[in-house]
Protein backbone atom coordinates (compact mmCIF):
# COMPACT_ATOMS: atom_id res chain seq x y z
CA UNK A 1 16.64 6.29 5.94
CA UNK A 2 14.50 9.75 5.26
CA UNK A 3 16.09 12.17 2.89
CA UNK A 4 16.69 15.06 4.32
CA UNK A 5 15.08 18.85 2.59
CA UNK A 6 18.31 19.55 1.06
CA UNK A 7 18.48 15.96 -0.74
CA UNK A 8 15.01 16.20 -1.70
CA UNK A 9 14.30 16.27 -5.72
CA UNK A 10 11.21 17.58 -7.20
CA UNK A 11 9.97 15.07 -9.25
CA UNK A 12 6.47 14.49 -11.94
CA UNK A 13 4.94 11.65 -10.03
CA UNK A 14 5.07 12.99 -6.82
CA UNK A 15 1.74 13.79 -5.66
CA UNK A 16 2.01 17.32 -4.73
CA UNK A 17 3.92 18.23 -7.70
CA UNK A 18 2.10 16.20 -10.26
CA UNK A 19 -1.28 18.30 -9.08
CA UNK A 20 0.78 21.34 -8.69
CA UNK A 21 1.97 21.24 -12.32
CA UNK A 22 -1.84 19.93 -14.00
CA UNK A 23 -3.07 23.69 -12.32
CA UNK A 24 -0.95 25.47 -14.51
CA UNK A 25 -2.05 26.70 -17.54
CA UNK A 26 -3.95 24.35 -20.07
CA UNK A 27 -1.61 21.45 -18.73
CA UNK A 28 -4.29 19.53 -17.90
CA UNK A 29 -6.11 19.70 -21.36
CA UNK A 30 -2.41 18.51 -23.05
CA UNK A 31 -2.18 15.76 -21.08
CA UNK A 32 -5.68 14.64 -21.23
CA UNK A 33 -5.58 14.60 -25.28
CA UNK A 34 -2.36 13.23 -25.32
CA UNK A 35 -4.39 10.04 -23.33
CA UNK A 36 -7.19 10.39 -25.35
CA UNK A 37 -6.68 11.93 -29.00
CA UNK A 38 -9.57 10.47 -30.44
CA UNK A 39 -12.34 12.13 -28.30
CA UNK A 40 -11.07 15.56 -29.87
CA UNK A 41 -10.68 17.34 -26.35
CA UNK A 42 -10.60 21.61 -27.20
CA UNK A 43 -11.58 22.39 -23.03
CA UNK A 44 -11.40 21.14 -19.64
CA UNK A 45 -12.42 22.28 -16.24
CA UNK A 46 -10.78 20.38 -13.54
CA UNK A 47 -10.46 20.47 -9.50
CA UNK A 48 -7.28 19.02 -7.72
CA UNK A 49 -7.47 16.64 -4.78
CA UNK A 50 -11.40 17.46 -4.65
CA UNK A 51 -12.51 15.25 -1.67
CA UNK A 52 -15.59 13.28 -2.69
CA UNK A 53 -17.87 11.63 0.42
CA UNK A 54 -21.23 11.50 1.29
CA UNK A 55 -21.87 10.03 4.90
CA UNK A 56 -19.14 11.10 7.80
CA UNK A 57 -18.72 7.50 8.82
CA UNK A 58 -17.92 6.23 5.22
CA UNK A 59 -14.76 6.08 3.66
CA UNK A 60 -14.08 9.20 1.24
CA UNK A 61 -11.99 9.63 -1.97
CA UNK A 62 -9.69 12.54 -3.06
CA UNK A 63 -9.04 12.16 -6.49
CA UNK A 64 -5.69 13.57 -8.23
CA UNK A 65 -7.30 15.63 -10.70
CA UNK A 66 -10.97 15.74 -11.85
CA UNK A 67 -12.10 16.86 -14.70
CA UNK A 68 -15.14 17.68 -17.34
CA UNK A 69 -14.73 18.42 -21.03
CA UNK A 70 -16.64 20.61 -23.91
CA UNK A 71 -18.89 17.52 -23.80
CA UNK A 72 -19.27 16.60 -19.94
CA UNK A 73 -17.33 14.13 -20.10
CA UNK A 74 -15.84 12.77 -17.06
CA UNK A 75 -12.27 12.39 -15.95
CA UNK A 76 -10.22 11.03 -13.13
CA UNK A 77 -6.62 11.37 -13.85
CA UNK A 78 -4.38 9.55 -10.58
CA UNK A 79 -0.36 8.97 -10.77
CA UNK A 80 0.56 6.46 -9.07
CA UNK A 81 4.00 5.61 -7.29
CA UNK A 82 3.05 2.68 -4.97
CA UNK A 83 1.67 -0.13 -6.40
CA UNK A 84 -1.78 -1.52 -5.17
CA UNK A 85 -2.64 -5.21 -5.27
CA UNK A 86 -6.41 -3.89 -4.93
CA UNK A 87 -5.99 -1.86 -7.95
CA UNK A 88 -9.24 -3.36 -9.87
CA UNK A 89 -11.08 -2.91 -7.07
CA UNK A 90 -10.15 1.00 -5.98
CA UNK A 91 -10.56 1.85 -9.56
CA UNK A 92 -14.48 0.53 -8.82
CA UNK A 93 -14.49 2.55 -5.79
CA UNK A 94 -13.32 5.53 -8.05
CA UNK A 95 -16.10 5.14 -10.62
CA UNK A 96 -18.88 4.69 -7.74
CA UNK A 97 -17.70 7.82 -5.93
CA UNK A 98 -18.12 9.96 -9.06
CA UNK A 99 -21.17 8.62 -9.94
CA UNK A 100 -22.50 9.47 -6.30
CA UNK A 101 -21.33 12.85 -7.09
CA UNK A 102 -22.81 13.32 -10.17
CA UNK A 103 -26.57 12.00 -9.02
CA UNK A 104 -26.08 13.56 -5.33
CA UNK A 105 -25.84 17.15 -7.59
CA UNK A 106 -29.05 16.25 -8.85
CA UNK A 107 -28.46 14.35 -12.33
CA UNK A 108 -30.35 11.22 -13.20
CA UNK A 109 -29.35 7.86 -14.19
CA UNK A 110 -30.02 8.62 -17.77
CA UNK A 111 -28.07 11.46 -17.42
CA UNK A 112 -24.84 10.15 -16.21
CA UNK A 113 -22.17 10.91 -18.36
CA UNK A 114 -18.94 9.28 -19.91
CA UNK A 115 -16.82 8.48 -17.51
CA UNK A 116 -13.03 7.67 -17.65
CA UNK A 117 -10.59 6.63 -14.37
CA UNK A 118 -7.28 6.48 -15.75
CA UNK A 119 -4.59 5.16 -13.85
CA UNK A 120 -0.91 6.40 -14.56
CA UNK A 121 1.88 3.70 -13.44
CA UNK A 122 5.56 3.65 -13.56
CA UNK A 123 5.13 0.50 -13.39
CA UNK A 124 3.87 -2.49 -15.31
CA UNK A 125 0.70 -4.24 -12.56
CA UNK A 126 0.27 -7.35 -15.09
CA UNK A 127 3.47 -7.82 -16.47
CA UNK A 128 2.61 -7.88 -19.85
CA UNK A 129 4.88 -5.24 -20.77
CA UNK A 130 1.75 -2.83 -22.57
CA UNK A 131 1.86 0.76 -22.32
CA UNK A 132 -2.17 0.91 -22.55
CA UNK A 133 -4.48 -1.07 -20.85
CA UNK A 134 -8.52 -0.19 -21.08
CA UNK A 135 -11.29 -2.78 -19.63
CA UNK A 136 -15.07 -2.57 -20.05
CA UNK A 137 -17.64 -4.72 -19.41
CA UNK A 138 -18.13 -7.74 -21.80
CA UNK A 139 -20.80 -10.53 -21.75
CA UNK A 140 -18.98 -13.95 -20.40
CA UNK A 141 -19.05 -17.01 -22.29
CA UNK A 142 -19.84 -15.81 -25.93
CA UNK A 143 -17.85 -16.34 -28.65
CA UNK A 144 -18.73 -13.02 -30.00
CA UNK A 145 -19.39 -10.79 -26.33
CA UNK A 146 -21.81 -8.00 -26.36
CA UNK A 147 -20.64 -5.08 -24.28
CA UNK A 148 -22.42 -3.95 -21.52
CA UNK A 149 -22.24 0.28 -22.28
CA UNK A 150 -22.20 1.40 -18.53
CA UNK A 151 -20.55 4.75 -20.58
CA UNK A 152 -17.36 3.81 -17.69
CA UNK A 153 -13.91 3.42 -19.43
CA UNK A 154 -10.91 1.87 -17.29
CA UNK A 155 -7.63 3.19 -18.26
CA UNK A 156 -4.37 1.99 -16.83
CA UNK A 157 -0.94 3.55 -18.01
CA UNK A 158 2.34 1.54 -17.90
CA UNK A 159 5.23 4.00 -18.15
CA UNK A 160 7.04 1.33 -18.17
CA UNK A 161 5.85 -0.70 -21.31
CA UNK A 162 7.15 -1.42 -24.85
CA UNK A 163 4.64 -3.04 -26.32
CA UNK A 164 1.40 -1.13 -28.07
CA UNK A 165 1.13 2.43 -29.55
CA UNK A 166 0.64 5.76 -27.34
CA UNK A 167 1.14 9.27 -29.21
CA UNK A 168 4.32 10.96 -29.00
CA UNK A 169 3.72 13.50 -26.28
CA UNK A 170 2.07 10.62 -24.08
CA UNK A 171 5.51 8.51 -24.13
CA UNK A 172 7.57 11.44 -23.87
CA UNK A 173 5.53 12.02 -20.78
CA UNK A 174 6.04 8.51 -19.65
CA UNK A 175 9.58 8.75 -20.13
CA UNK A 176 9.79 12.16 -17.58
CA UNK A 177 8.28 10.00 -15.13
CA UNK A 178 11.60 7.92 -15.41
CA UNK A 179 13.53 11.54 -15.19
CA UNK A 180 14.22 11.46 -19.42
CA UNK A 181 13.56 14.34 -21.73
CA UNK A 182 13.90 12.16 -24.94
CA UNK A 183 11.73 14.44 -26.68
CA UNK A 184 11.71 17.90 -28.02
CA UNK A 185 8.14 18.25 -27.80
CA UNK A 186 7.38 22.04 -25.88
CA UNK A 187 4.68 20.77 -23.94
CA UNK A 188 6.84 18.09 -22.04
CA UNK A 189 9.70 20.86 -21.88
CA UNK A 190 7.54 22.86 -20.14
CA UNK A 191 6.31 20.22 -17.29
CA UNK A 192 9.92 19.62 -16.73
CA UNK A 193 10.55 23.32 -15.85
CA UNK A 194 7.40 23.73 -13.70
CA UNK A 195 8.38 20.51 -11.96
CA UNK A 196 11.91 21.87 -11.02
CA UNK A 197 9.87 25.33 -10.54
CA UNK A 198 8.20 23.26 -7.68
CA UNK A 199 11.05 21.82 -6.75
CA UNK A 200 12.95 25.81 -5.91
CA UNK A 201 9.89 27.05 -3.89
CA UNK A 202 10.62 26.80 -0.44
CA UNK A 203 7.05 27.02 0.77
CA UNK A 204 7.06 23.94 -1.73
CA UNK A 205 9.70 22.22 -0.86
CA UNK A 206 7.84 21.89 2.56
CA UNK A 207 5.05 20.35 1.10
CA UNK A 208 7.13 17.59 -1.08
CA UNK A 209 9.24 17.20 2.78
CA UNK A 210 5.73 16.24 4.48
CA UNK A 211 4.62 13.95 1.18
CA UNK A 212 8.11 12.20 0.56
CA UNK A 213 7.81 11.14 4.90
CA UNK A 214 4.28 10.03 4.67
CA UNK A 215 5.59 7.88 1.06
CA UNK A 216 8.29 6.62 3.77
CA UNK A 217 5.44 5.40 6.15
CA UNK A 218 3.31 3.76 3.75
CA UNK A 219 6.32 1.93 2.35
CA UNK A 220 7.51 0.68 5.80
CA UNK A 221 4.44 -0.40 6.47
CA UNK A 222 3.93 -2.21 3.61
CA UNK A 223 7.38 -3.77 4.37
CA UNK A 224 6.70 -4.76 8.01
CA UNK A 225 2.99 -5.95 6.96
CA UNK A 226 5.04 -8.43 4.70
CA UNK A 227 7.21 -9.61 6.82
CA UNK A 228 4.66 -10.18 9.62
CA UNK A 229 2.68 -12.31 7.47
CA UNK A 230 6.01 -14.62 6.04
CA UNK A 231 6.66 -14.96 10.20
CA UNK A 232 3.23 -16.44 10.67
CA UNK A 233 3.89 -18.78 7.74
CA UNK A 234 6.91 -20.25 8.96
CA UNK A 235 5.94 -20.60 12.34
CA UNK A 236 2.72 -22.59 10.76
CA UNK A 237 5.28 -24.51 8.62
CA UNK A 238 6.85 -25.09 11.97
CA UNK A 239 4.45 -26.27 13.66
CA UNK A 240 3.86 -28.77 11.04
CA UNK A 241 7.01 -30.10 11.49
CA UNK A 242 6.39 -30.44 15.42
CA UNK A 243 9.21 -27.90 15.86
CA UNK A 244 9.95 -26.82 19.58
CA UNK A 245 9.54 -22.67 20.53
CA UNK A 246 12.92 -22.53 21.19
CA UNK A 247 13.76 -23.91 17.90
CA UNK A 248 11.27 -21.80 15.64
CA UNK A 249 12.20 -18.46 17.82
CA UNK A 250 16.22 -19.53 16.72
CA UNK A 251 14.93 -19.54 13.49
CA UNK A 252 12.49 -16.76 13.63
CA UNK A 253 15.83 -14.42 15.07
CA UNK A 254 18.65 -15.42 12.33
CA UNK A 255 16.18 -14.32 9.63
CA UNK A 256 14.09 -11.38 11.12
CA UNK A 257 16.45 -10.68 14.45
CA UNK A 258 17.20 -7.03 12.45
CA UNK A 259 13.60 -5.71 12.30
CA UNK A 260 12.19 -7.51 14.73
CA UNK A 261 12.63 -7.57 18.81
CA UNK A 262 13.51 -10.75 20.64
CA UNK A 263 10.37 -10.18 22.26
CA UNK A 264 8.62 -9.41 19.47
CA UNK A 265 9.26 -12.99 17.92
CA UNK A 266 8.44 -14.70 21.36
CA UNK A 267 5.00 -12.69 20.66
CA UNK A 268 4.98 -13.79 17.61
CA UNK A 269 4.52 -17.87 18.23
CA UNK A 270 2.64 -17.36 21.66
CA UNK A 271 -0.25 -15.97 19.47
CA UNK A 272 0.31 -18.56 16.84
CA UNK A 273 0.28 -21.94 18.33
């Protein structure tokens, strides 16, 4: 069931919000040395939901926030709410996109700078219960494996996770992802406010209405995508089994009969025999 405007709550890892909030002030630069403390970030310049695409008939990306540094350094911050089984390979997408970017605005490959895609999850994707994950590439089949320096640095951020070490302002921004102030660190005091700032605005509020119904889509989509493919498998199971139509649609309406049409099912096994 959609929430209706006046049940609506503003919240971090939405997607308008979370770019609405990085705009504001030197958010951005906080949240990017709270990641990344050791690169000694002073300065960023960043662009929200910047489409990148080169060709009209290619797929494009719009990345949450990107970003550049005092030493050109590249950034790609994205919050996540839905998970994405094709994670590994949209996070390759991501680096390919920037690096047509970078070389389409005239650089060369020498040229091409650091590069991080960092991936913020309220979720753990490999169950391992880590709050940091980072992958680069490593020689295969070496006991000791040289790295291949592509200058590309994946970053994936449980907000979920228990185990490793994050600074203080990172996890206290983990845990406002999870609605909990459980710090009294100004910075994350003051994304709380904006974020309930956001959440007051009418013209706003209008914006997080049209994102929170296109969430709704994409999650009963997802849904009905599943439960499509679990129908095909039992009617192959079926099959197997020699079972009648009659039988399998019985079967097909006790457990799907609520989603599903009558004649939906029946269309179902006539295009799976």
């Amino acid at each position: 069931m959609r929430k209706n405007e006046n049940e609506l709550v503003a919240k971090i890892i939405d997607d308008p919000v979370f770019s609405w909030v990085m705009e504001q002030d030197d958010n951005c630069c906080k949240l990017l040395q709270a990641i990344l403390p050791e690169l000694n970030i002073t300065r960023v310049e960043f662009e929200t939901q910047k489409r990148l695409k080169f060709h009209p008939e290619k797929r494009g990306t719009i990345p949450d926030i990107l970003a550049y540094d005092q030493k050109g350094r590249v950034y790609d911050i994205e919050l996540q709410v839905l998970q994405n089984k094709f994670l590994a390979q949209r996070i390759r997408y991501y680096f390919s996109m920037i690096d047509q970017n970078l070389l389409m605005s005239g650089g060369k490959y020498r040229d091409l700078p650091e590069t991080y895609v960092i991936f913020i999850l309220p979720n753990d994707p490999y169950d391992q219960d880590e709050k940091y994950y980072e992958f680069a590439f490593q020689q295969l089949k070496r006991k000791n494996p040289l790295v291949l320096d592509t200058k590309q640095h994946a970053i994936i951020l449980n907000a979920s996770g228990s185990i490793g070490e994050v600074t203080p302002r990172l996890q206290g921004f983990f845990d406002l992802i999870h609605d909990k102030i459980s710090t009294k660190d100004e910075f994350i005091e003051k994304l709380n406010r904006e974020v309930k700032k956001f959440g007051t605005d009418p013209g706003r509020r209008k914006e997080l209405m049209d994102y929170q119904m296109r969430l709704d889509d994409e999650r009963e989509f997802g849904k009905e995508q599943a439960e499509i493919s679990a129908i095909q498998k039992l009617i192959k199971m079926a099959r197997q089994f020699k079972a009648s139509d009659d039988f399998i649609l019985k079967q097909l309406i006790e457990d799907y009969g609520d989603d599903f049409s009558k004649a939906e099912l029946q269309e179902f096994i006539k295009k799976n025999k």
